[in-house]
C-alpha atoms as a PDB file:
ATOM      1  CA  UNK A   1     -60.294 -12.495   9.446  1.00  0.00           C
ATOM      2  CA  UNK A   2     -61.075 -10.358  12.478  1.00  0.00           C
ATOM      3  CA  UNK A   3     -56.753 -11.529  13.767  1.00  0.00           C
ATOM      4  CA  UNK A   4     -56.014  -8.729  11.441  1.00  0.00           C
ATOM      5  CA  UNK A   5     -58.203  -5.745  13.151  1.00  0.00           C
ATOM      6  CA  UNK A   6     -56.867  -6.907  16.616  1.00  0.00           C
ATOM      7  CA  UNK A   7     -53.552  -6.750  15.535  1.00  0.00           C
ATOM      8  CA  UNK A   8     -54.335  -2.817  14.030  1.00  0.00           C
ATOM      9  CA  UNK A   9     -54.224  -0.960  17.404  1.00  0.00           C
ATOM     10  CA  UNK A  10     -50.868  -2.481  18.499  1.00  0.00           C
ATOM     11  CA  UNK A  11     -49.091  -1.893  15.075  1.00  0.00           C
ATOM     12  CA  UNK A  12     -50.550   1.869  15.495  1.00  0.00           C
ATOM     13  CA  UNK A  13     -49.376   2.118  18.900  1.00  0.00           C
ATOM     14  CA  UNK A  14     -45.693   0.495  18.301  1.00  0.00           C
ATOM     15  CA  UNK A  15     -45.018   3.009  15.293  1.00  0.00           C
ATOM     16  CA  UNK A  16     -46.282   5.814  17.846  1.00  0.00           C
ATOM     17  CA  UNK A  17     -43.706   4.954  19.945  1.00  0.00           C
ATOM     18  CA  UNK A  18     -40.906   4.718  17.430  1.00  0.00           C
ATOM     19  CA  UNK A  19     -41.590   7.891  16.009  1.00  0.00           C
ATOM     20  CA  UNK A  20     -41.254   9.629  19.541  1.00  0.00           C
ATOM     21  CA  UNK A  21     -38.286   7.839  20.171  1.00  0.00           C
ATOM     22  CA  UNK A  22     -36.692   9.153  16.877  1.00  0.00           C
ATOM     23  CA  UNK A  23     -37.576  12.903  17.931  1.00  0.00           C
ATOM     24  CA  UNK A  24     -35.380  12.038  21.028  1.00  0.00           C
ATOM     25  CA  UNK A  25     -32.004  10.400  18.941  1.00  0.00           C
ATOM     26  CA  UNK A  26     -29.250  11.842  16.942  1.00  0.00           C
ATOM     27  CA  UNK A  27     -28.616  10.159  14.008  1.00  0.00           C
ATOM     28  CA  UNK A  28     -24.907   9.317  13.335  1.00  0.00           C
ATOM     29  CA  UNK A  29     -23.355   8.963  10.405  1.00  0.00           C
ATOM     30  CA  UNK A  30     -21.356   5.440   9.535  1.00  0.00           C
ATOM     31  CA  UNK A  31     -17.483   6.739  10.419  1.00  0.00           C
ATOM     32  CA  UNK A  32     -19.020   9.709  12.472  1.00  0.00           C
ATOM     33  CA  UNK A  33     -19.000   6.867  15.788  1.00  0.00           C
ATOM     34  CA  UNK A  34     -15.471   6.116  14.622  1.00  0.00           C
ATOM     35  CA  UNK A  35     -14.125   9.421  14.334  1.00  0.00           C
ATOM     36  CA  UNK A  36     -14.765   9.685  17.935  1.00  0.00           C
ATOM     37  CA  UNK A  37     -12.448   7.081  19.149  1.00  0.00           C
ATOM     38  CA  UNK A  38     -10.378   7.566  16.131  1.00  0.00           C
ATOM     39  CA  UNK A  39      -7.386   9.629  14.441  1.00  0.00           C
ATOM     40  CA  UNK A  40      -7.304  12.622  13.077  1.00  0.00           C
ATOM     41  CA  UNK A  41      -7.035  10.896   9.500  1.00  0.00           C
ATOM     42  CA  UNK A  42     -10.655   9.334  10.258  1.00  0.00           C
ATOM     43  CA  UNK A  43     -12.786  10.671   6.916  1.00  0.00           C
ATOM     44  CA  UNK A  44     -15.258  11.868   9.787  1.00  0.00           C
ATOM     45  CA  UNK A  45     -13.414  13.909  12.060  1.00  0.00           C
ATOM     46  CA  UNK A  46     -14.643  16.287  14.614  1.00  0.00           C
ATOM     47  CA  UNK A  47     -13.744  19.352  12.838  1.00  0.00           C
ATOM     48  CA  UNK A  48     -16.208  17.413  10.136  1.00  0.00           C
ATOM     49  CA  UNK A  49     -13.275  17.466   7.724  1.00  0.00           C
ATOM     50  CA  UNK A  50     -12.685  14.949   5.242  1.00  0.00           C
ATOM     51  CA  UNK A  51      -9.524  12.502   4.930  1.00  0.00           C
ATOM     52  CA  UNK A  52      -6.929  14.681   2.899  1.00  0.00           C
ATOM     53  CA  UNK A  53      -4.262  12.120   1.477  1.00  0.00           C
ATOM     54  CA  UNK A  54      -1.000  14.168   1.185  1.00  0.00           C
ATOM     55  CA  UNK A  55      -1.594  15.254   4.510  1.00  0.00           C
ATOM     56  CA  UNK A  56      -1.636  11.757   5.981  1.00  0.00           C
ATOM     57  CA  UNK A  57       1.415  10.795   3.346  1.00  0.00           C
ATOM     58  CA  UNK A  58       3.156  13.870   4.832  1.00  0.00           C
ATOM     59  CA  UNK A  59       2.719  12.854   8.187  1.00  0.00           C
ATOM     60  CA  UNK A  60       3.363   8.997   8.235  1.00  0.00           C
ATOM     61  CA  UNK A  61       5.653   8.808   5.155  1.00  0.00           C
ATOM     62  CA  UNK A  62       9.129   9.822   7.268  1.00  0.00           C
ATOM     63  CA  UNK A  63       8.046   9.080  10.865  1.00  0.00           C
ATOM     64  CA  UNK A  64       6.437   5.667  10.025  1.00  0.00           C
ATOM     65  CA  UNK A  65       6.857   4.348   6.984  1.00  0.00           C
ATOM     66  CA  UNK A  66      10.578   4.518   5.872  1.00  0.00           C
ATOM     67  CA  UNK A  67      11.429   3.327   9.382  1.00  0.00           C
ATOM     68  CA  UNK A  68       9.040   0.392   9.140  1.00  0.00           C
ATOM     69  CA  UNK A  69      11.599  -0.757   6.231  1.00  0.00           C
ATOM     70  CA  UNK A  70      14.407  -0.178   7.794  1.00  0.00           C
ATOM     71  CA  UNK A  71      13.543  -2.228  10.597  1.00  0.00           C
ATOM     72  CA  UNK A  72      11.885  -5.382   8.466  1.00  0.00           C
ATOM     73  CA  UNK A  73      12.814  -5.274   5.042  1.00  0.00           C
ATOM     74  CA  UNK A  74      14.491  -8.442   3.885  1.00  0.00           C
ATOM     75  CA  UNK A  75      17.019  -9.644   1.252  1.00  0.00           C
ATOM     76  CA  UNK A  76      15.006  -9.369  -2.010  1.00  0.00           C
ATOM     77  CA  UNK A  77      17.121 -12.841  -3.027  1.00  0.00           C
ATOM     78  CA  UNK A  78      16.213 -14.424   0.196  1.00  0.00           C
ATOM     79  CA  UNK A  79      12.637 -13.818  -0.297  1.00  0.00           C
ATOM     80  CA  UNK A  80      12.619 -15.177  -3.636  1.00  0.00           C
ATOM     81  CA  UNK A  81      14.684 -18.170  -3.203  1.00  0.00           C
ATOM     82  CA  UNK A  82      12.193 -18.975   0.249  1.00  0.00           C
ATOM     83  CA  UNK A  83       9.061 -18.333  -2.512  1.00  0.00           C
ATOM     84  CA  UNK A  84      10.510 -20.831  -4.911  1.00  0.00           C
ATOM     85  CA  UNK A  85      11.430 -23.307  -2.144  1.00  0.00           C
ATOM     86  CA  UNK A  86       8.185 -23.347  -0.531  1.00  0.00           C
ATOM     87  CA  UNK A  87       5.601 -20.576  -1.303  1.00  0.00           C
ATOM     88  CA  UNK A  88       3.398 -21.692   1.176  1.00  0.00           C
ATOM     89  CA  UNK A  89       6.125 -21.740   3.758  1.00  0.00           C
ATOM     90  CA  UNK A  90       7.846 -18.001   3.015  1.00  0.00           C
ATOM     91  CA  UNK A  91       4.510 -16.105   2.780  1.00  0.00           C
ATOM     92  CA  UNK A  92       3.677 -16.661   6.045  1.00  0.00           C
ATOM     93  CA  UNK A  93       7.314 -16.110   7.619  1.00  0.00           C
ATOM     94  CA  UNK A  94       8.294 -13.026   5.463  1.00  0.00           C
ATOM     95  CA  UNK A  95       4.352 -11.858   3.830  1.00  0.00           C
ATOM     96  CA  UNK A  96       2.189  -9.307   5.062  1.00  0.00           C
ATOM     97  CA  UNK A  97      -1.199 -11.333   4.241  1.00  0.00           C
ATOM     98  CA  UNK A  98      -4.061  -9.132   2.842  1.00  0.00           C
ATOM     99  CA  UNK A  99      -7.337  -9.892   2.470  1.00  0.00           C
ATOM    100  CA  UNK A 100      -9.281  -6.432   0.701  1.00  0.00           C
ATOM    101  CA  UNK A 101      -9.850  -7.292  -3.048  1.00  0.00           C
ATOM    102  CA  UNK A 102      -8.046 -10.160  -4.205  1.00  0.00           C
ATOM    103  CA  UNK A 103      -5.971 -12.486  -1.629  1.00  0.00           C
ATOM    104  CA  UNK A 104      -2.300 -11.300  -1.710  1.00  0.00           C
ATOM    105  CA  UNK A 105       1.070 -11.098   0.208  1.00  0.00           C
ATOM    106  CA  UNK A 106       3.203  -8.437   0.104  1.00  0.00           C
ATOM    107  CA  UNK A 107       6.406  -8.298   1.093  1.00  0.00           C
ATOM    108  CA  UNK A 108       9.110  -5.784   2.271  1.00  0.00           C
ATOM    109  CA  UNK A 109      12.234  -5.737   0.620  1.00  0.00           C
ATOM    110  CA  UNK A 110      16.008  -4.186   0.299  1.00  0.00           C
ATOM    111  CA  UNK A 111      18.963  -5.083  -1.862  1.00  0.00           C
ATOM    112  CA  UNK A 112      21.766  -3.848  -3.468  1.00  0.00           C
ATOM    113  CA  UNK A 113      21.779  -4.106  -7.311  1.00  0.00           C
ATOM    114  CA  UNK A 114      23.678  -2.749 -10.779  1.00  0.00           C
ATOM    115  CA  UNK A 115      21.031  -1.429 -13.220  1.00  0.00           C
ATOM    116  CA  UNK A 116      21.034  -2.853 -16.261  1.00  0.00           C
ATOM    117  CA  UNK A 117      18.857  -0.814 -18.419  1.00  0.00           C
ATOM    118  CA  UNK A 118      16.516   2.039 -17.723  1.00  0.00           C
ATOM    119  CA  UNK A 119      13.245   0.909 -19.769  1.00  0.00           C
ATOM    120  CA  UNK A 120      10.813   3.791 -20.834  1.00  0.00           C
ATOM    121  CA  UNK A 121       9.161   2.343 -23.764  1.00  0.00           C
ATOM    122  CA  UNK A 122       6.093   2.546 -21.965  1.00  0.00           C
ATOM    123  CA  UNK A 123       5.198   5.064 -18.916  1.00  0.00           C
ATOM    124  CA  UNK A 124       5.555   2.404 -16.639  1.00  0.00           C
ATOM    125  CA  UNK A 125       9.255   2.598 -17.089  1.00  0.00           C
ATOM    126  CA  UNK A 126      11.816  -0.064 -15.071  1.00  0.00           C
ATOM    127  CA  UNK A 127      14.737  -0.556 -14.347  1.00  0.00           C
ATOM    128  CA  UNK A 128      16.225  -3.937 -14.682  1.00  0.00           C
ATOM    129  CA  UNK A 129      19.034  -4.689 -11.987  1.00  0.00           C
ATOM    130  CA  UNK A 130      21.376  -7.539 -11.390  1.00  0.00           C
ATOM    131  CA  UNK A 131      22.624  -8.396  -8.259  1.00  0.00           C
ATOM    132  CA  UNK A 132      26.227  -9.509  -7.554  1.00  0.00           C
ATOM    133  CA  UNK A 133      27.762 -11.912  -8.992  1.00  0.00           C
ATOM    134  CA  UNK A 134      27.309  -9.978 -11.677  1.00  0.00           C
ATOM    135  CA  UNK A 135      26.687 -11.441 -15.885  1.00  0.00           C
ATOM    136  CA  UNK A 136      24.640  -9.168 -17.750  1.00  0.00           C
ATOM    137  CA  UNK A 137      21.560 -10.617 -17.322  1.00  0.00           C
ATOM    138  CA  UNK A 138      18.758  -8.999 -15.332  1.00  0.00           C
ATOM    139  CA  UNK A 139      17.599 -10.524 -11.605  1.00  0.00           C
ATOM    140  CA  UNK A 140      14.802  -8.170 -10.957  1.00  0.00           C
ATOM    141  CA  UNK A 141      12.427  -5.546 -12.243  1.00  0.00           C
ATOM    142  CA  UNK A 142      11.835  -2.285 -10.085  1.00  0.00           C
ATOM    143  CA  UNK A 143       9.179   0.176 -11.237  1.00  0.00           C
ATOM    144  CA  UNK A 144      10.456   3.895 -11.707  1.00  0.00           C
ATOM    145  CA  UNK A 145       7.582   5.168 -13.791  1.00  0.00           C
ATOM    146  CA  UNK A 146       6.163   8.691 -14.297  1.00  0.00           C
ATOM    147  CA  UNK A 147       3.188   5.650 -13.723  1.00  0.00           C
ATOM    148  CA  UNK A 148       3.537   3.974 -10.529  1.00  0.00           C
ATOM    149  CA  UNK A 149       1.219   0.940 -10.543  1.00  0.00           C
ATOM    150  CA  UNK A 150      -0.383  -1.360  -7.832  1.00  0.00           C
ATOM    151  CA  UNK A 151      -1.034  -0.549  -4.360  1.00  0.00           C
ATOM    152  CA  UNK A 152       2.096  -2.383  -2.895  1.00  0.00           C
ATOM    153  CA  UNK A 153       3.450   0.841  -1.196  1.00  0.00           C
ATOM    154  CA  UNK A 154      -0.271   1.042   1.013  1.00  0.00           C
ATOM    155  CA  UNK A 155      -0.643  -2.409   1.528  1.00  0.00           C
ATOM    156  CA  UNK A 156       2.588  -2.972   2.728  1.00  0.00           C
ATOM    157  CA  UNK A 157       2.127  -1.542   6.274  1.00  0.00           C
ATOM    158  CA  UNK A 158      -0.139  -2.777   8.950  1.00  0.00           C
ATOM    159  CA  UNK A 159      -0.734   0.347  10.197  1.00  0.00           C
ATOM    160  CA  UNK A 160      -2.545   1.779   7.412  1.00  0.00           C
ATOM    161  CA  UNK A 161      -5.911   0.632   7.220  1.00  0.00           C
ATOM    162  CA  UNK A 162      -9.094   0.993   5.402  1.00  0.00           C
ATOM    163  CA  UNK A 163     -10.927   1.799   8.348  1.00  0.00           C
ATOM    164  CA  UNK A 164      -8.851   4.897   8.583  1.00  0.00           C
ATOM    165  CA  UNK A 165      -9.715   6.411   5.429  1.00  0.00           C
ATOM    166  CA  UNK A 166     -13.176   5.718   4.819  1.00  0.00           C
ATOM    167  CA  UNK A 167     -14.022   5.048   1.560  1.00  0.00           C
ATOM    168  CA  UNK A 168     -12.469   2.964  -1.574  1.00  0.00           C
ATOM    169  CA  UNK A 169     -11.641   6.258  -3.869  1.00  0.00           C
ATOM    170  CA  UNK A 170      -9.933   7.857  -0.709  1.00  0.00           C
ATOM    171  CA  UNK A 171      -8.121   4.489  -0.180  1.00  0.00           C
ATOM    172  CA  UNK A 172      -7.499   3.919  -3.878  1.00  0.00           C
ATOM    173  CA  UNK A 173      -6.145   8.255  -3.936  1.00  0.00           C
ATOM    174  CA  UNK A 174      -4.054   7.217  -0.952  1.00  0.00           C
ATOM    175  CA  UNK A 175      -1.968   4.542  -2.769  1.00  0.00           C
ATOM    176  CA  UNK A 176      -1.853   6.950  -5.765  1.00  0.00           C
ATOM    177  CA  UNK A 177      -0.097   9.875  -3.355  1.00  0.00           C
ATOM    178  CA  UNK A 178       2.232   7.224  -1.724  1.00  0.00           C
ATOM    179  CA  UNK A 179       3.701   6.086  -4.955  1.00  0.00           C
ATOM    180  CA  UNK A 180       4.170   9.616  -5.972  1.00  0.00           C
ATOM    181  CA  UNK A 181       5.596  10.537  -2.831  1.00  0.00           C
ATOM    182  CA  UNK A 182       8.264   7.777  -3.766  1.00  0.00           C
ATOM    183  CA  UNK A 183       8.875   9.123  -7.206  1.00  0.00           C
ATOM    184  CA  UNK A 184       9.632  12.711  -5.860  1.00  0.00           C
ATOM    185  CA  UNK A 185      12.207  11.367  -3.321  1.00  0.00           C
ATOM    186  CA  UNK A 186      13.873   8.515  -4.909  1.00  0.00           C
ATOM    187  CA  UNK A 187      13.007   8.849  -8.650  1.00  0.00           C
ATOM    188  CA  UNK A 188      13.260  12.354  -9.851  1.00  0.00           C
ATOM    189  CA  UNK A 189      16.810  13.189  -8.243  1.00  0.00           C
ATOM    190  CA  UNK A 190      17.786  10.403 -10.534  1.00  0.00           C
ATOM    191  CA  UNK A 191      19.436  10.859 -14.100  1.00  0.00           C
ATOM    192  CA  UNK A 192      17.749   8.327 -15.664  1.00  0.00           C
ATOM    193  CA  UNK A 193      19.532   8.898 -19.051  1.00  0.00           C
ATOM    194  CA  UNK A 194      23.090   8.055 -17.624  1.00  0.00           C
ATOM    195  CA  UNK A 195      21.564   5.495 -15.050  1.00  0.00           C
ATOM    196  CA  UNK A 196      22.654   2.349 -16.915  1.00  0.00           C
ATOM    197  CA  UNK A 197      25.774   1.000 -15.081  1.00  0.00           C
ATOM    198  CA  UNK A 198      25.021   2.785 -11.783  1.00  0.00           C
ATOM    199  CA  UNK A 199      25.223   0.958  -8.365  1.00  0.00           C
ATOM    200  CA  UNK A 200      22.395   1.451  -6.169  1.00  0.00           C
ATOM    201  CA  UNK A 201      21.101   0.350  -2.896  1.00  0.00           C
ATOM    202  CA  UNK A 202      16.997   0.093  -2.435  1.00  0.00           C
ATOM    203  CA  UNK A 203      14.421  -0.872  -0.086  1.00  0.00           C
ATOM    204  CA  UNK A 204      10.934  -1.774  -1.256  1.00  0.00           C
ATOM    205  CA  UNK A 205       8.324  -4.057  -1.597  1.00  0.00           C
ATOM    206  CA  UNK A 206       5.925  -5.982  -3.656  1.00  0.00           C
ATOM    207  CA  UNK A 207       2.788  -8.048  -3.964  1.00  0.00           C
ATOM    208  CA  UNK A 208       2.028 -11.213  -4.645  1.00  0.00           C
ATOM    209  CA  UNK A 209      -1.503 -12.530  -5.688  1.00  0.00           C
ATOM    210  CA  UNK A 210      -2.743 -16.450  -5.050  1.00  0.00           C
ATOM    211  CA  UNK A 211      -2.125 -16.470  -9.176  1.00  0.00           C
ATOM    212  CA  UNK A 212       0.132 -14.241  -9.586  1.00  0.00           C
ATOM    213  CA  UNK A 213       4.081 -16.248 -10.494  1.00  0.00           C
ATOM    214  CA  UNK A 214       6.473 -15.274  -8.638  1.00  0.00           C
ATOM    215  CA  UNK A 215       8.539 -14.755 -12.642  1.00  0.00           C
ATOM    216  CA  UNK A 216       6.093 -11.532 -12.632  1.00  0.00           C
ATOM    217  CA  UNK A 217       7.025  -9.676  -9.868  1.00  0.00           C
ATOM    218  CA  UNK A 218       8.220  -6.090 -10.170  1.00  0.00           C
ATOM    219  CA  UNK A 219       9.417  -4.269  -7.083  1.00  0.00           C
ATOM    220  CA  UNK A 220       7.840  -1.259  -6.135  1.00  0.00           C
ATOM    221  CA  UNK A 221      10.374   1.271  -4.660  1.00  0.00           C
ATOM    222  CA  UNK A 222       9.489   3.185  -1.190  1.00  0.00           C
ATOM    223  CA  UNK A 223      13.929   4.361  -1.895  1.00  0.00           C
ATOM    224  CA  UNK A 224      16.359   4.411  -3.936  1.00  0.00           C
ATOM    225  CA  UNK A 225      19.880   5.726  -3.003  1.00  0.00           C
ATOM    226  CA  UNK A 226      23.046   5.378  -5.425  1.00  0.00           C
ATOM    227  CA  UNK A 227      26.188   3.695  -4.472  1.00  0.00           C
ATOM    228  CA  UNK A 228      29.547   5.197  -4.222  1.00  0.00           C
ATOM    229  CA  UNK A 229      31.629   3.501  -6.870  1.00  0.00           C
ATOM    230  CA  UNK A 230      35.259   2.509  -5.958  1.00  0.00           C
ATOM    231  CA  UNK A 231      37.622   5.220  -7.583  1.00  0.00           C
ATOM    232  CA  UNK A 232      40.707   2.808  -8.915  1.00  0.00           C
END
């Protein structure tokens, strides 16, 4: 047994040696080596201030975002009909592919559409639109709230990115301040109670999981504008 008392002075002498080499480091916070070399959304910034999520929403939401769908957003009945035809196929010419959580696409969409019916009988409230030719029944399902759900909004973008933010509630309050930022702009001009009837023109987008049907999806708005009607 005498391996073990050989061994004693070199184990003594190797922790002597960390120890003084620990006196002589700085220890860095994970996101602090990031913050470095990253923006000034990083959750560890040099100012040592956290990520604030209407700030970033201020700052990306007109300069990035909106133009990002203006510039890619597809046909929402192009999308679908490419889905149905081959789902395989359209996700990976039209989907943004995301891999945090569970496996989804999302996609980025625009239309024109007649809404049907304004649906509040829960506080996810929708609208259900019909696109032209027109017969009464409903082609879609866009979500208007006061709740917004899903993350589609966030996820929809390349640029945004977890690494950015730091942390899942900051991630999960940044989806929550993008779909409110949509409901300020495009919902709450609206007049919801006369909205039945009313042309409008949208861009938006929405996700779809491995299990997910594509007879389930509801459109998440990122705008809504109304239509001028044709005076007779």
């Amino acid at each position: 047994m005498t391996h073990k008392a050989t061994k004693l002075p070199a184990i003594l002498t190797a922790l002597a040696v960390g120890v003084s080499l620990l006196g002589a480091c700085t220890v860095v916070r994970i996101g602090e080596e990031e913050a470095e070399e990253g923006g000034q959304f990083s959750t560890w910034t040099k100012t040592g201030t956290g990520f604030d999520a209407v700030e970033y929403v201020e700052a990306v939401w007109d300069e990035q975002i909106i133009p990002a769908y203006e510039e890619t957003a597809m046909d929402y009945e192009t999308i679908i009909a490419a889905l149905q035809a081959d789902r395989a196929a359209a996700i990976d010419q039209f989907g943004l592919v995301r891999d945090a959580g569970e496996p989804a696409a999302v996609f980025k969409v625009r239309g024109d559409a007649v809404v049907l019916e304004f649906d509040d009988t829960s506080r996810n409230g929708v609208f259900r639109i019909e696109f032209e030719p027109t017969d009464g029944e409903p082609d879609a399902v866009l979500q208007v709230g006061p709740v917004i759900r899903g993350t589609a909004i966030r996820d929809s973008v390349d640029f945004i990115r977890f690494t950015d933010v730091g942390n899942q509630l900051q991630f999960a309050a940044l989806a929550n301040e993008l779909n409110a930022r949509m409901a300020k702009d495009s919902v709450e001009p609206l007049d919801l109670e006369n909205i039945a009837g009313v042309r409008i023109s949208f861009l938006g987008t929405f996700k779809l999981e491995e299990a997910k049907s594509i007879d389930d999806v509801v459109i998440t708005p990122v705008r809504i504008d109304l239509v001028a009607q044709d005076q007779d």
